[in-house]
C-alpha atoms as a PDB file:
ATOM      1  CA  UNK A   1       7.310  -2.268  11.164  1.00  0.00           C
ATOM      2  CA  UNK A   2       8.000  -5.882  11.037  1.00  0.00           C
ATOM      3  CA  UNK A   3      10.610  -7.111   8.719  1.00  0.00           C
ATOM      4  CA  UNK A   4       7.689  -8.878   6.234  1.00  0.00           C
ATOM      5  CA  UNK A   5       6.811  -5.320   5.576  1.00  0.00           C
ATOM      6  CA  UNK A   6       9.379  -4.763   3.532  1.00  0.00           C
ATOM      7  CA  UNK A   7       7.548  -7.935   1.447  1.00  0.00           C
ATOM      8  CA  UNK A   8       3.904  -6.360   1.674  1.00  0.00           C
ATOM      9  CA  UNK A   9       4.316  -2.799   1.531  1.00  0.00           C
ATOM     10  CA  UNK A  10       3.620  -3.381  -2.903  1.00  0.00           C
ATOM     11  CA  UNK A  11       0.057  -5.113  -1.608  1.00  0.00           C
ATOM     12  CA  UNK A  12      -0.552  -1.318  -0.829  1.00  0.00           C
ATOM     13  CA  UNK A  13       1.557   1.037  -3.558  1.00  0.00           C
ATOM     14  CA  UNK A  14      -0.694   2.445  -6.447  1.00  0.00           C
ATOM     15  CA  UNK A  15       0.577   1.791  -9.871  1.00  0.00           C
ATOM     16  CA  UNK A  16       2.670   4.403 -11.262  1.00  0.00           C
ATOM     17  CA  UNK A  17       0.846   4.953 -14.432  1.00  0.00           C
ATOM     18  CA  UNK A  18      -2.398   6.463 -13.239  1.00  0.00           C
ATOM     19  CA  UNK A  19      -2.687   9.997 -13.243  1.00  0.00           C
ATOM     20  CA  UNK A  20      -1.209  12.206 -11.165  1.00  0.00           C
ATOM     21  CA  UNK A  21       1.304   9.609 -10.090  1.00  0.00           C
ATOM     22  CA  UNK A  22       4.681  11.249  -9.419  1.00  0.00           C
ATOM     23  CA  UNK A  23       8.168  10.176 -10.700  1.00  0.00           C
ATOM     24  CA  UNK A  24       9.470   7.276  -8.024  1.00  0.00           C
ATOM     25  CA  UNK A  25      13.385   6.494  -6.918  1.00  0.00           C
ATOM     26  CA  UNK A  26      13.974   2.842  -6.682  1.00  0.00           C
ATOM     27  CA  UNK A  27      12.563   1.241  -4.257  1.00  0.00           C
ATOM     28  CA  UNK A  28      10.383   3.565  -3.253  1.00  0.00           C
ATOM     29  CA  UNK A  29       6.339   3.094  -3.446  1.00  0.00           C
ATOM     30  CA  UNK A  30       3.338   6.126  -3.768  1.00  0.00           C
ATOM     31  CA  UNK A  31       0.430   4.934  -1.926  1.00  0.00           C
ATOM     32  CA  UNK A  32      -2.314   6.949  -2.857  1.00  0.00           C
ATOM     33  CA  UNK A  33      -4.221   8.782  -0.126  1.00  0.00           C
ATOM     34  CA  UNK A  34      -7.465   8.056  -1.421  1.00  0.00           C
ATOM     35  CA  UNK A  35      -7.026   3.906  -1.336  1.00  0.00           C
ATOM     36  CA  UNK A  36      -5.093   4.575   2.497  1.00  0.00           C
ATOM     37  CA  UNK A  37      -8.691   6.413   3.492  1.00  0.00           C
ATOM     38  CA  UNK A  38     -10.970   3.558   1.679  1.00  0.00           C
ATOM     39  CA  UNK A  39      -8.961   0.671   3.104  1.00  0.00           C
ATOM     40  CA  UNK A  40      -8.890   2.284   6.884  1.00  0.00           C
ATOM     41  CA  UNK A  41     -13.015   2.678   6.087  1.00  0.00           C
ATOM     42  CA  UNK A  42     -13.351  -1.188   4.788  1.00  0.00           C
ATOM     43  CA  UNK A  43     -10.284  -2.729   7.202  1.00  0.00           C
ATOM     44  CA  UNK A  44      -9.552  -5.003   3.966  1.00  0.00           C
ATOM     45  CA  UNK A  45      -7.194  -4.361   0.756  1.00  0.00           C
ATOM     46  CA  UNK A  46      -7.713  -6.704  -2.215  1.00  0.00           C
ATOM     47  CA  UNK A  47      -4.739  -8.517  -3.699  1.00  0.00           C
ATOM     48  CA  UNK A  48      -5.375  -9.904  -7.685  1.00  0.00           C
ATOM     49  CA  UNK A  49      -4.243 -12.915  -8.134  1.00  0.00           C
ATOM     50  CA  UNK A  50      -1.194 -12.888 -10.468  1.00  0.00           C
ATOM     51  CA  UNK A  51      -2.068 -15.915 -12.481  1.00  0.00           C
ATOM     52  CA  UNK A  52      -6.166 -14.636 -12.862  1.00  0.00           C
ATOM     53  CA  UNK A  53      -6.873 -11.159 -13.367  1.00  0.00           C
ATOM     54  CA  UNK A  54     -10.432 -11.852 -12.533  1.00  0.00           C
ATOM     55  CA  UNK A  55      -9.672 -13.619  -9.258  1.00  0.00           C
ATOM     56  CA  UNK A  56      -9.476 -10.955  -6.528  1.00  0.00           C
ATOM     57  CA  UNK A  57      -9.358 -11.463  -2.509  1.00  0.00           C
ATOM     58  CA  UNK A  58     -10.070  -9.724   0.456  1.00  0.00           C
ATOM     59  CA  UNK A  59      -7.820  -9.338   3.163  1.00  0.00           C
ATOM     60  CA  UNK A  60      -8.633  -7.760   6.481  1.00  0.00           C
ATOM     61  CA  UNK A  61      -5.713  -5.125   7.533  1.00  0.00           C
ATOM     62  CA  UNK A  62      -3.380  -6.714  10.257  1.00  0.00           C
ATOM     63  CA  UNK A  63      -2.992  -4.128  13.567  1.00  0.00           C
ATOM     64  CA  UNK A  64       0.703  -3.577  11.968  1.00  0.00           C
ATOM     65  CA  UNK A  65      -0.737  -2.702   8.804  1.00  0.00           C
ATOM     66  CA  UNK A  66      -3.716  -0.343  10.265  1.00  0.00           C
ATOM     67  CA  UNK A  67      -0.983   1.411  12.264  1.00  0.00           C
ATOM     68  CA  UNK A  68       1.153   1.971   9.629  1.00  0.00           C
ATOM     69  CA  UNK A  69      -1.932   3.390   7.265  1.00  0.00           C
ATOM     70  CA  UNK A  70      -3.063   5.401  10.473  1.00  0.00           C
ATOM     71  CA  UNK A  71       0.185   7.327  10.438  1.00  0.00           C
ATOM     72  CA  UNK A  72       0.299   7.691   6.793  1.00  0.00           C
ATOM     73  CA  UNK A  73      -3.178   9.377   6.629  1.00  0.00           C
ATOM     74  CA  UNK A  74      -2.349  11.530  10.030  1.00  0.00           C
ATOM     75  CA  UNK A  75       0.963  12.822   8.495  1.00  0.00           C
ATOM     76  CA  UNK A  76      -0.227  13.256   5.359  1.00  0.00           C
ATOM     77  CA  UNK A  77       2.808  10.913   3.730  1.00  0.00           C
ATOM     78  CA  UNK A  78       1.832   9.302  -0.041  1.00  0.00           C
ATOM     79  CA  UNK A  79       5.054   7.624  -0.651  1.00  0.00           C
ATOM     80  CA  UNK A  80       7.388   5.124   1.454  1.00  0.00           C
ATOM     81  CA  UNK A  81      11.334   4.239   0.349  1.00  0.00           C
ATOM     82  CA  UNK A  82      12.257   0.621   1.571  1.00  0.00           C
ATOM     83  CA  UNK A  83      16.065   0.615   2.364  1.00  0.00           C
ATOM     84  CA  UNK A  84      17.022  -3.139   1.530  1.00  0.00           C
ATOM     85  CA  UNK A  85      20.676  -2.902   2.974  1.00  0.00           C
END
């Protein structure tokens, strides 16, 4: 992956307090399989703006990012760890 992955990869992780979630190391992200199917179905993910709840945008899925959600859903993975050394 490109080295702005390490940057983007939280534009994708699911927030630890819904159900089901399961206890995290640092720096390390569960991306639900659900949202990996829906956003390889759509070819977008939605950011929400940090200073407007309400204000949500659309972003198509780069060919990096498709890849990477591609081998997520064909291996079955749900959780990346980001190694910042």
């Amino acid at each position: 992956m490109p080295e702005r992955f390490r940057l983007e990869v939280v534009y994708f992780m699911t927030p630890t307090d819904r159900p089901n979630a399961p206890s995290l190391a640092a720096q390390e992200y569960w991306i639900e399989p659900a949202n990996v199917a829906q956003w390889l179905d759509d070819g977008v993910f939605s950011v929400v703006s940090p200073l407007d709840a309400e204000s949500v945008a659309e972003i198509e899925l780069t060919d990096d990012q498709e890849r990477w959600l591609e081998w997520m859903k064909r291996h079955s993975i749900d959780r990346v760890r980001i190694d910042r050394s």
